[in-house]
N, C-alpha and C. Protein backbone atom coordinates (compact mmCIF):
# COMPACT_ATOMS: atom_id res chain seq x y z
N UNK A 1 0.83 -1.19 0.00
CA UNK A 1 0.00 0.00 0.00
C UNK A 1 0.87 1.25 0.00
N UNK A 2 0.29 1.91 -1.00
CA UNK A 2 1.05 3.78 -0.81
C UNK A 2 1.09 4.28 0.45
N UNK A 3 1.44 5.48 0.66
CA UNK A 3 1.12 6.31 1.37
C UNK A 3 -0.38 6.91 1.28
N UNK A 4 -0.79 7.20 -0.11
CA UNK A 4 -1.77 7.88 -0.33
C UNK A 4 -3.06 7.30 -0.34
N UNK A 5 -2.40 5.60 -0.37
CA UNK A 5 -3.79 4.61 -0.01
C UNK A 5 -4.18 4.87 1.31
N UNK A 6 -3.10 4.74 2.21
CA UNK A 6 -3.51 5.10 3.05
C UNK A 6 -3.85 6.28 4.05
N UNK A 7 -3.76 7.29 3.42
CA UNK A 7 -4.59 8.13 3.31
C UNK A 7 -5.86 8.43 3.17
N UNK A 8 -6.35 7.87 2.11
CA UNK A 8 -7.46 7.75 1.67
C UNK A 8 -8.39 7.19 2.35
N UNK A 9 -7.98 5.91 3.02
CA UNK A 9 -8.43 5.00 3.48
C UNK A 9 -8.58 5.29 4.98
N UNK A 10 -7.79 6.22 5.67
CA UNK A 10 -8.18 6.64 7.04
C UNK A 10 -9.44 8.39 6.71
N UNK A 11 -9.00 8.95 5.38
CA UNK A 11 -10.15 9.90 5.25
C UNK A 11 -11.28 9.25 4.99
N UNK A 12 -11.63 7.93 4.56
CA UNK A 12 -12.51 7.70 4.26
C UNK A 12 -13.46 7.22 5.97
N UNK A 13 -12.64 6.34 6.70
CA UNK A 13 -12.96 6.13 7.74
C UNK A 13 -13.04 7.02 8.82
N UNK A 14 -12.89 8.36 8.93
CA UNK A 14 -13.21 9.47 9.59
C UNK A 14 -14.37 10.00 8.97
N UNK A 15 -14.54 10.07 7.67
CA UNK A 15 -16.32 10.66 7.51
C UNK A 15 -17.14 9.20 7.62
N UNK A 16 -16.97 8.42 7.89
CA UNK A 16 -18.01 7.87 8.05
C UNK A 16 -18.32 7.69 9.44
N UNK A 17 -17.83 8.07 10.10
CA UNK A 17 -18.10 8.21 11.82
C UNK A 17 -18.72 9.48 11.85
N UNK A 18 -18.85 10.59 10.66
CA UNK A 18 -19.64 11.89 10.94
C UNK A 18 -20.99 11.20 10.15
N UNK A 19 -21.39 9.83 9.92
CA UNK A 19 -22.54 10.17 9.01
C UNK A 19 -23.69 9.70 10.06
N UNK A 20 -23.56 9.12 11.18
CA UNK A 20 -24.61 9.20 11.83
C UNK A 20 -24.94 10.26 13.00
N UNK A 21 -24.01 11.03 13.16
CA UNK A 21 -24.34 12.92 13.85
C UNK A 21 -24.94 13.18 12.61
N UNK A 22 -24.63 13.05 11.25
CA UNK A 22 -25.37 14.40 10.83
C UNK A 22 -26.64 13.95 10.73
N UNK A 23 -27.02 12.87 10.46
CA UNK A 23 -28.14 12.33 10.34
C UNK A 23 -29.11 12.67 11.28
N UNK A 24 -28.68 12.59 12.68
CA UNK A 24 -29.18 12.95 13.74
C UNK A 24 -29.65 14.46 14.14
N UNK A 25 -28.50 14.99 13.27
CA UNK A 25 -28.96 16.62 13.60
C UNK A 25 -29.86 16.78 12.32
N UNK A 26 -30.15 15.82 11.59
CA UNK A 26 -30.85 16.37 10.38
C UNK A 26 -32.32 16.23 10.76
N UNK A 27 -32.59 14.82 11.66
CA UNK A 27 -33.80 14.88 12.21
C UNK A 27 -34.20 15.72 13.35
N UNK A 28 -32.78 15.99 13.55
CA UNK A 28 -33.36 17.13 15.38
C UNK A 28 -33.89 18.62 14.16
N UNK A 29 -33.23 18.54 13.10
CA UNK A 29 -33.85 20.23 12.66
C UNK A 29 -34.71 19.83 11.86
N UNK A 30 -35.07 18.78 11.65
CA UNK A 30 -36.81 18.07 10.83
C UNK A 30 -37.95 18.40 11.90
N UNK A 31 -37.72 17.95 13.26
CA UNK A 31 -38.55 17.95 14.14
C UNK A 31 -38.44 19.44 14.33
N UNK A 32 -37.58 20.28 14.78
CA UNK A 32 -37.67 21.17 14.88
C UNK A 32 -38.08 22.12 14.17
N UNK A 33 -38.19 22.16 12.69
CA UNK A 33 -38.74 22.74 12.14
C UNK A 33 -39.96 22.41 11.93
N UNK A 34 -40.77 21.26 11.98
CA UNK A 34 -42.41 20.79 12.29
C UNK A 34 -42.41 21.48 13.78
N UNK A 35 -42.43 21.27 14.81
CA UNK A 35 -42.84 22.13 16.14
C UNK A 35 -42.82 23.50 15.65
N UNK A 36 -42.12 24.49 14.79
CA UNK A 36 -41.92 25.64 15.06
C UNK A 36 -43.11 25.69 13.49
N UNK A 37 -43.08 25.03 12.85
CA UNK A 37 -44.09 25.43 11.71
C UNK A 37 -45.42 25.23 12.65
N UNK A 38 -45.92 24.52 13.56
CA UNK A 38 -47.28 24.11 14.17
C UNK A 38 -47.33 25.83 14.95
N UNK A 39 -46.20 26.26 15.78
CA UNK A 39 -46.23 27.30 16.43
C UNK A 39 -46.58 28.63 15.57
N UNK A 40 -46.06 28.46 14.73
CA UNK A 40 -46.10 29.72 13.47
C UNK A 40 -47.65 29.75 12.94
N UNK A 41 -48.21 28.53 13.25
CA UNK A 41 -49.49 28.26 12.46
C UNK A 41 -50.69 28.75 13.53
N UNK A 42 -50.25 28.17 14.58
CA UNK A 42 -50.89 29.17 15.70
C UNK A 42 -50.86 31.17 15.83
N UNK A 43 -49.79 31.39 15.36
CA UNK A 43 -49.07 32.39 15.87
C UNK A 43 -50.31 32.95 14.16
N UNK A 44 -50.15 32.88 13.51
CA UNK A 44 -50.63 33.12 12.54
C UNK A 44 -52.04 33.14 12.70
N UNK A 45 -52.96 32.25 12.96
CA UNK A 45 -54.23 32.15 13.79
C UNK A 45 -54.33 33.50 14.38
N UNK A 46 -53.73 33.63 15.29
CA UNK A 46 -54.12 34.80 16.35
C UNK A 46 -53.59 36.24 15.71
N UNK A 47 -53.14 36.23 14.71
CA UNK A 47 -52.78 37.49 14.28
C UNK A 47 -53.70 37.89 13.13
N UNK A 48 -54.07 36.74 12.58
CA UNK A 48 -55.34 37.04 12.02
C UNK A 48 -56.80 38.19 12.90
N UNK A 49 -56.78 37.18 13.76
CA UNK A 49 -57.91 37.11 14.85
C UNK A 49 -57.98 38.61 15.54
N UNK A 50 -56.30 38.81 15.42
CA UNK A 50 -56.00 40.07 16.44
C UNK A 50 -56.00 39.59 17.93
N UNK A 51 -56.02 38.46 17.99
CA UNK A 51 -55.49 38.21 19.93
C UNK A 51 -54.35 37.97 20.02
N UNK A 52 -53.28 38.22 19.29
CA UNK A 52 -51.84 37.54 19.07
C UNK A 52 -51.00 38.76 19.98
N UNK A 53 -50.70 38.00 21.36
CA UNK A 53 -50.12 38.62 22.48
C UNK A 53 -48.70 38.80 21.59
N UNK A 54 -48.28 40.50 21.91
CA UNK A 54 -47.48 40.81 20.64
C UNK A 54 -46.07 40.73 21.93
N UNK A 55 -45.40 40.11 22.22
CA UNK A 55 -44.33 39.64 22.73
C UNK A 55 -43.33 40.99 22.99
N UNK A 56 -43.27 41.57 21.53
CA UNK A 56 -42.05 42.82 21.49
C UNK A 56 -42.25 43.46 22.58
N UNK A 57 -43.70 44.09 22.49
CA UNK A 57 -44.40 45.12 23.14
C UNK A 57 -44.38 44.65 24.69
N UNK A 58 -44.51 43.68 24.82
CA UNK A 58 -44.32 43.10 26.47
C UNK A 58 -42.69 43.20 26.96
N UNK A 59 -41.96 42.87 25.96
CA UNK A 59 -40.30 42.85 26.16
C UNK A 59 -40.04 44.64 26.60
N UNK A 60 -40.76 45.24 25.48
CA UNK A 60 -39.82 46.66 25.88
C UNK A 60 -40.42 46.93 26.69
N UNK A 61 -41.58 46.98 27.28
CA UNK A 61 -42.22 47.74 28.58
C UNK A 61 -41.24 47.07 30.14
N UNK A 62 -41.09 45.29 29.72
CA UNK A 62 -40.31 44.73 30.73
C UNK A 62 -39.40 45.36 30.99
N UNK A 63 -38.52 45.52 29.47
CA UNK A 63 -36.92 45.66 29.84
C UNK A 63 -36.02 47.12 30.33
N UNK A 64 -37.94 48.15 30.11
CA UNK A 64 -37.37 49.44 30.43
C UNK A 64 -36.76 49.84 31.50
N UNK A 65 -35.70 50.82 31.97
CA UNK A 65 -35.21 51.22 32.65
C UNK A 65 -34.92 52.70 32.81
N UNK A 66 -35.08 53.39 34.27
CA UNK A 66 -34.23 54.37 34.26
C UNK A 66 -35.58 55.47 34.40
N UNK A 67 -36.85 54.87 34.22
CA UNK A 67 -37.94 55.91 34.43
C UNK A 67 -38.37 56.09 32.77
N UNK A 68 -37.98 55.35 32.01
CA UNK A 68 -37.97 55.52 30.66
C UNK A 68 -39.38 54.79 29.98
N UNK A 69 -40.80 55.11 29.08
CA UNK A 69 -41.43 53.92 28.96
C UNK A 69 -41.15 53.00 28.76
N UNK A 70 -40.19 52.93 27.54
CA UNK A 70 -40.12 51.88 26.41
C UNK A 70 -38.18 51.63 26.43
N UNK A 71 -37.78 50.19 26.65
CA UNK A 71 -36.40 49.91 25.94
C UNK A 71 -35.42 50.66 24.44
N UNK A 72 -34.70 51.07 24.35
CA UNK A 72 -34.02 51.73 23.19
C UNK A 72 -34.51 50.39 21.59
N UNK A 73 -34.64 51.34 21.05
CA UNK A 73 -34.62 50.45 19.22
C UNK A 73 -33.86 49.63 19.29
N UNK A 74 -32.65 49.76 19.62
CA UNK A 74 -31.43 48.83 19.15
C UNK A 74 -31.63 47.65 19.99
N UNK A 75 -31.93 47.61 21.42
CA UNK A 75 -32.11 46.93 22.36
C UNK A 75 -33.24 45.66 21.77
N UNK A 76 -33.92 46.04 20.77
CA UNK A 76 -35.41 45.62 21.00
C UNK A 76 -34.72 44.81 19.59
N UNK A 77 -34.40 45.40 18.39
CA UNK A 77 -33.70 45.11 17.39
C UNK A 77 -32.49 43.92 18.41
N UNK A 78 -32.08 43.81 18.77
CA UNK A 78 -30.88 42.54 19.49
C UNK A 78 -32.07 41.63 19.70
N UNK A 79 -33.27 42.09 20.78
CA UNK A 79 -33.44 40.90 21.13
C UNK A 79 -34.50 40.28 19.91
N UNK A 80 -35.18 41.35 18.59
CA UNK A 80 -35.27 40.37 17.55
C UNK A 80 -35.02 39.22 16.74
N UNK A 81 -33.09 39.73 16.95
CA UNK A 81 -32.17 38.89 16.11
C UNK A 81 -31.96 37.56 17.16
N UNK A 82 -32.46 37.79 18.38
CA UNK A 82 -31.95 36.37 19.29
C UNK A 82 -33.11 35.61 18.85
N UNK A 83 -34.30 36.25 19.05
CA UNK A 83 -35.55 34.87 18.63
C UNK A 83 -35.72 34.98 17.14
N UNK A 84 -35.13 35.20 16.33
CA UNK A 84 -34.97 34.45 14.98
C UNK A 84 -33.73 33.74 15.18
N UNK A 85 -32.67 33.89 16.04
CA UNK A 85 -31.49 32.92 15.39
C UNK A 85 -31.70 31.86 14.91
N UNK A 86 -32.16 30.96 15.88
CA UNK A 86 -32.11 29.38 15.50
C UNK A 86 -33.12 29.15 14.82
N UNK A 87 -33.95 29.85 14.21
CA UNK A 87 -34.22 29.30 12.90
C UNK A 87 -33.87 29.58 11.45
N UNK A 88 -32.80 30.90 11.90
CA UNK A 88 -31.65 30.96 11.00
C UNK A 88 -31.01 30.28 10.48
N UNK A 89 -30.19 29.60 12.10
CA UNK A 89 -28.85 29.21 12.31
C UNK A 89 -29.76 27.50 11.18
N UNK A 90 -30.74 27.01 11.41
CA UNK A 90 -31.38 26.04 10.82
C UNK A 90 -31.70 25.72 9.55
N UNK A 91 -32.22 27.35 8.82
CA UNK A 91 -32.16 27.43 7.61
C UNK A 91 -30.84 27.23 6.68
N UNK A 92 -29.94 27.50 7.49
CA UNK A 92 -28.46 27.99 6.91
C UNK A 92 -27.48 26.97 6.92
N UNK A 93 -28.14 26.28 7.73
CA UNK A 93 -26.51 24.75 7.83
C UNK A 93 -27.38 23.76 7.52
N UNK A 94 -28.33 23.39 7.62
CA UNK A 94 -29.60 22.05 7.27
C UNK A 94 -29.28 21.44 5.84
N UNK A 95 -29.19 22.74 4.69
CA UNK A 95 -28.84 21.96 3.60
C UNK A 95 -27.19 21.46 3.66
N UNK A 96 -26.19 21.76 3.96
CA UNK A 96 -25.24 21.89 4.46
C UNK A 96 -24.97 20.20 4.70
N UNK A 97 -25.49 20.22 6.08
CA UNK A 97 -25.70 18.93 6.37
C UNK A 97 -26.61 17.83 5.68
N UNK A 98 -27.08 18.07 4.77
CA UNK A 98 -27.86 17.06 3.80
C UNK A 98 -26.69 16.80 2.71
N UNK A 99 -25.89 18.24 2.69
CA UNK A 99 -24.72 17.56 1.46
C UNK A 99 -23.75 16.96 1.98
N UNK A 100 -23.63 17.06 3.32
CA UNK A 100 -22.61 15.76 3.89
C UNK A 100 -23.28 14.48 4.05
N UNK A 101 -24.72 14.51 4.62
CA UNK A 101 -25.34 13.11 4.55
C UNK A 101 -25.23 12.31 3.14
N UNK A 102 -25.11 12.83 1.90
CA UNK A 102 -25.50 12.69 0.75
C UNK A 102 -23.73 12.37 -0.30
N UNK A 103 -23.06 13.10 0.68
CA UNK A 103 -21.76 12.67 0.09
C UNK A 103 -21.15 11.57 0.83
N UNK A 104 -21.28 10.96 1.89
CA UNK A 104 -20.61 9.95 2.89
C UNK A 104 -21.01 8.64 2.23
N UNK A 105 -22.13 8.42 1.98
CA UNK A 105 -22.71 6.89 1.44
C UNK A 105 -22.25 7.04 -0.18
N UNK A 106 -22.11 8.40 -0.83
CA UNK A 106 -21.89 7.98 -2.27
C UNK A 106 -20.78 7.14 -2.56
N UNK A 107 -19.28 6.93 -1.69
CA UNK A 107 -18.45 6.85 -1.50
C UNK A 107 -18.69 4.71 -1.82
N UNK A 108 -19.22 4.38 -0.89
CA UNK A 108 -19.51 2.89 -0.97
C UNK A 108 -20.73 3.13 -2.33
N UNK A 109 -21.34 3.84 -2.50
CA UNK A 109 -22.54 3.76 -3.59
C UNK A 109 -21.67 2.83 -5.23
N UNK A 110 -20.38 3.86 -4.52
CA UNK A 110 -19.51 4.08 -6.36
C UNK A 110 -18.69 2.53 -6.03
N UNK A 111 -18.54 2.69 -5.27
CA UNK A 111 -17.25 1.23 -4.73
C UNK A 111 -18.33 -0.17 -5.33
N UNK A 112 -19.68 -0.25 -4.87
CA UNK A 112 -21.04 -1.48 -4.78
C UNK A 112 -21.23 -1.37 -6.16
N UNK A 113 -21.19 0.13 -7.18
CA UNK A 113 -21.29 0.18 -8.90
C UNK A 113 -20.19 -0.93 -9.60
N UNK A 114 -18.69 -0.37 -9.08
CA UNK A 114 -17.74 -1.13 -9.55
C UNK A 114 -17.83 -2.59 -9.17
N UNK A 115 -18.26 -3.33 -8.06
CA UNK A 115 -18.51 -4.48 -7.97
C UNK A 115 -19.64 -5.56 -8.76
N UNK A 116 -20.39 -4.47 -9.18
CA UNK A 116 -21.54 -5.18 -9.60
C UNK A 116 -22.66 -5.24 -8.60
N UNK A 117 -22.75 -4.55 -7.60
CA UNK A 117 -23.85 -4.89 -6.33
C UNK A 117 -24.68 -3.84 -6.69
N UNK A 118 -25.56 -4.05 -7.23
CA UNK A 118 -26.67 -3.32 -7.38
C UNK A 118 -27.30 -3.31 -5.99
N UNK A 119 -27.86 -3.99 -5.15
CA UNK A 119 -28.80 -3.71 -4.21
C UNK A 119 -27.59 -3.03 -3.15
N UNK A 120 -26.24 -3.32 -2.92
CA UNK A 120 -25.59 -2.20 -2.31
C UNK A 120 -25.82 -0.27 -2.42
N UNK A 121 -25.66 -0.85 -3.40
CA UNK A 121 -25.74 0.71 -4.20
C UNK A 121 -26.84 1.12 -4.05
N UNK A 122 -28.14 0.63 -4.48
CA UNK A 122 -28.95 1.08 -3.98
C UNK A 122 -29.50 1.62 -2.37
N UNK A 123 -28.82 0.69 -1.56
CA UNK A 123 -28.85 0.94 -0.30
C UNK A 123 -28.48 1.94 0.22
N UNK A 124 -27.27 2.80 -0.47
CA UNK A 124 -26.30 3.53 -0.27
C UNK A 124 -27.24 4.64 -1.00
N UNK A 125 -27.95 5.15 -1.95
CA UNK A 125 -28.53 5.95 -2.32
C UNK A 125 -29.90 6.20 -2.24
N UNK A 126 -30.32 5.23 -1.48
CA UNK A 126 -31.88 5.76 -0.66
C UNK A 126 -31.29 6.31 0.95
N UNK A 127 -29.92 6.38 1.13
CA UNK A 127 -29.57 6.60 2.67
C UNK A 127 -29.24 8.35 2.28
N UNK A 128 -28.65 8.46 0.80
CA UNK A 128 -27.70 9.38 0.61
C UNK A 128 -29.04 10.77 0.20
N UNK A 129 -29.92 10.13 -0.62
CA UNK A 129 -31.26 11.12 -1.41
C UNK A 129 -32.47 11.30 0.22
N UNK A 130 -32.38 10.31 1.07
CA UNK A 130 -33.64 10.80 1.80
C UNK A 130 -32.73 11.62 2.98
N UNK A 131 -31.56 11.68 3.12
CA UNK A 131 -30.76 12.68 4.02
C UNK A 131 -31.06 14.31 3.35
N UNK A 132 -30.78 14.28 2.23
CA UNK A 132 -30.58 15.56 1.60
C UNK A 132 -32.29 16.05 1.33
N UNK A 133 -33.29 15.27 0.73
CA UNK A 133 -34.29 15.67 0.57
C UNK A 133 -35.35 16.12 2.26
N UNK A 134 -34.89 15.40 3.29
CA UNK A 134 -35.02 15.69 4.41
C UNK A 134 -34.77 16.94 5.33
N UNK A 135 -33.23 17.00 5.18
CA UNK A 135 -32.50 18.70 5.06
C UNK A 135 -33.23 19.83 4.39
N UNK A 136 -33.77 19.39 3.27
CA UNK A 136 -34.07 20.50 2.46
C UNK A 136 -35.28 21.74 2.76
N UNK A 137 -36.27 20.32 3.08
CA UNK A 137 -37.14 20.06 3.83
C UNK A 137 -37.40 21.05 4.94
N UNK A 138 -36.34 20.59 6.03
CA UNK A 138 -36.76 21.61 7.17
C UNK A 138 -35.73 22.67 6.92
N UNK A 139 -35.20 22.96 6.16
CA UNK A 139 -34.29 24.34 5.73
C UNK A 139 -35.30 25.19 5.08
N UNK A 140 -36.19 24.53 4.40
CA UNK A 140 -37.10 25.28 3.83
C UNK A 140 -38.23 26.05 4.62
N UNK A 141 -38.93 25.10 5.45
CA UNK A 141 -40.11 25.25 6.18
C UNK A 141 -39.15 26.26 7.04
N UNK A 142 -37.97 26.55 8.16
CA UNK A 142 -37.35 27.22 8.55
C UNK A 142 -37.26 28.97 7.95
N UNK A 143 -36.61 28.57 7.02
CA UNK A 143 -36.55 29.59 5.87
C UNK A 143 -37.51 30.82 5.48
N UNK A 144 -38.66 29.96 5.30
CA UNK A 144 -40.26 30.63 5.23
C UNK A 144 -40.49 31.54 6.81
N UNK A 145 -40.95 30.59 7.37
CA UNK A 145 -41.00 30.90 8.79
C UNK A 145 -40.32 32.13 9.70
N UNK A 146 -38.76 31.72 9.25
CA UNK A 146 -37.96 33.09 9.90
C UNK A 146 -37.65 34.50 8.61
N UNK A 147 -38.42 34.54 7.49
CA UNK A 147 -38.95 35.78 6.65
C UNK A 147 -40.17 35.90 7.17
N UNK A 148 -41.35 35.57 7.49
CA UNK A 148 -42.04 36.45 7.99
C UNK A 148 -42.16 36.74 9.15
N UNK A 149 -42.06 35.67 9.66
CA UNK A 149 -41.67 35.92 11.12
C UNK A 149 -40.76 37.47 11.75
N UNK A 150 -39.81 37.51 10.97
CA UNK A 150 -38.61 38.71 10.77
C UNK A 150 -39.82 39.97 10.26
N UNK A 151 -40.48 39.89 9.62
CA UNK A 151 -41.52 40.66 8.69
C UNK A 151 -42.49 41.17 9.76
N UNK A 152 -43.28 39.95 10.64
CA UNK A 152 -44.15 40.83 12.03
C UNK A 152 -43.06 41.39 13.12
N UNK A 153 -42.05 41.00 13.27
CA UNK A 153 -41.52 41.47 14.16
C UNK A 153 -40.70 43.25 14.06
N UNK A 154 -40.43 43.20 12.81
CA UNK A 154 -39.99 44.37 12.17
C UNK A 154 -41.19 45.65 12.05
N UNK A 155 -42.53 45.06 11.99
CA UNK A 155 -43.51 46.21 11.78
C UNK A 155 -43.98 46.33 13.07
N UNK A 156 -43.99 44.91 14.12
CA UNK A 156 -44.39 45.86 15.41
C UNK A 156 -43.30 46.58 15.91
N UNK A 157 -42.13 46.43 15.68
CA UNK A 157 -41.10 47.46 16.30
C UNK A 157 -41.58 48.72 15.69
N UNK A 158 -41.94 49.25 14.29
CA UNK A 158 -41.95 50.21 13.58
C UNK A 158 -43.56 50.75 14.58
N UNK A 159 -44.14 50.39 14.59
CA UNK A 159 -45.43 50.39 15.51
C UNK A 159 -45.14 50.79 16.86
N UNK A 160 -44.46 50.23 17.29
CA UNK A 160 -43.58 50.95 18.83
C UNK A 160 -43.01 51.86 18.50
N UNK A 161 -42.80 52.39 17.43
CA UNK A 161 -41.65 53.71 17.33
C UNK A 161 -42.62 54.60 17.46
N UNK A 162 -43.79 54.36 16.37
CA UNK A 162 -44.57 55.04 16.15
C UNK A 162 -44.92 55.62 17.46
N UNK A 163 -45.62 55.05 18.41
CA UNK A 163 -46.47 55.09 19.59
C UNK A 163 -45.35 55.80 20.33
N UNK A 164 -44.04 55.71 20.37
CA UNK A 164 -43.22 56.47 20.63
C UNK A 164 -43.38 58.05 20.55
N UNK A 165 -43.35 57.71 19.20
CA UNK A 165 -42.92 59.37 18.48
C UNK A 165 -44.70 60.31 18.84
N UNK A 166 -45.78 59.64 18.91
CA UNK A 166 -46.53 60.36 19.32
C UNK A 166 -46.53 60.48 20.86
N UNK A 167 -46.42 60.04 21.59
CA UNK A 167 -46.48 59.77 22.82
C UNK A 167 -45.25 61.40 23.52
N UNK A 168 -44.38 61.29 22.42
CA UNK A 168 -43.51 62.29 22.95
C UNK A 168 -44.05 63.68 22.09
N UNK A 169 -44.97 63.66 21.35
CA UNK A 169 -45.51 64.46 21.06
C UNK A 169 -46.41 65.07 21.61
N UNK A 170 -47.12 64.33 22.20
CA UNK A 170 -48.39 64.91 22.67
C UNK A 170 -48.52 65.60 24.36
C-alpha cells in the first residue's frame, strides 16, 4: 500500500463516523422545524384574529429602565435577532448537512457500482437522497417561517416607534 492509499483510506474512515451525527442533527432540525411550523401556524391564527399577544411590546415595557417607557430600538432590534437565530442558524446549515449526509454513502454507492452490487448501491442511495431531501425540507419550512416571522416582528417594532414618536408628542 502507498502512502496515499492510506490516506485515503483513514479519510474515508473518519467521515463515516460523521454520518450518523449528521443524520441525527438532520432529524433534530426536521422535528424542529415541524414544532416551530405548528407554532407559526398558531401564531398566525391569532394574528389574524387580532389576539396575538405581541411579545415585542411586552419585552420593551419589561426591559425598560431608568424611568424611561419603552427599551431603546437597538435593544429591541438585538433581542429580535436572538428569537430568529435558530431558525436561521437552521435554515443555513440544514442543507449543508444534507450535502454531507448525501456525500458519505456515495463513496460505498460508487465502490457497490464497480462491484456489480446493485442492491448495495442502492442501499447507499436511498440513505444518501432521503438525508438531503429531508434537510431540504426543514431548511425550507425554517426559511419561510424566519422571513415572515422577521416581517411581524420588524412592523411591530416600527409600531412601537410610532407610539413612541406620538407619545412624545403629545
Amino acid at each position: 500500500m502507498t502512502v496515499f492509499t492510506e490516506i485515503e483510506t483513514l479519510l474515508y474512515a473518519i467521515s463515516r463516523i460523521f454520518l450518523a451525527p449528521v443524520m441525527l442533527l438532520i432529524a433534530a432540525a426536521l422535528a424542529y422545524s415541524l414544532v416551530m411550523l405548528g407554532i407559526f401556524a398558531v401564531e398566525t391564527w391569532q394574528r389574524r384574529k387580532g389576539s396575538h399577544p405581541r411579545a415585542l411590546f411586552a419585552y420593551a415595557r419589561q426591559g425598560a429602565a431608568g424611568g424611561q417607557p419603552f427599551m431603546a430600538s437597538d435593544d429591541l432590534e438585538l433581542w429580535i435577532m436572538k428569537r430568529l437565530e435558530w431558525l436561521r442558524i437552521v435554515s443555513r446549515t440544514t442543507p449543508m448537512l444534507g450535502l454531507i449526509a448525501t456525500m458519505i454513502p456515495m463513496g460505498p454507492a460508487l465502490l457497490a457500482l464497480g462491484n456489480n452490487d446493485g442492491a448495495a448501491v442502492g442501499r447507499n442511495m436511498v440513505a444518501a437522497f432521503s438525508a438531503v431531501i429531508l434537510a431540504l425540507l426543514a431548511a425550507s419550512i425554517c426559511f419561510f417561517i424566519l422571513t415572515i416571522r422577521r416581517r411581524w416582528l420588524l412592523q411591530d417594532l416600527r409600531e412601537l416607534e410610532r407610539q413612541r414618536e406620538r407619545e412624545g408628542q403629545a
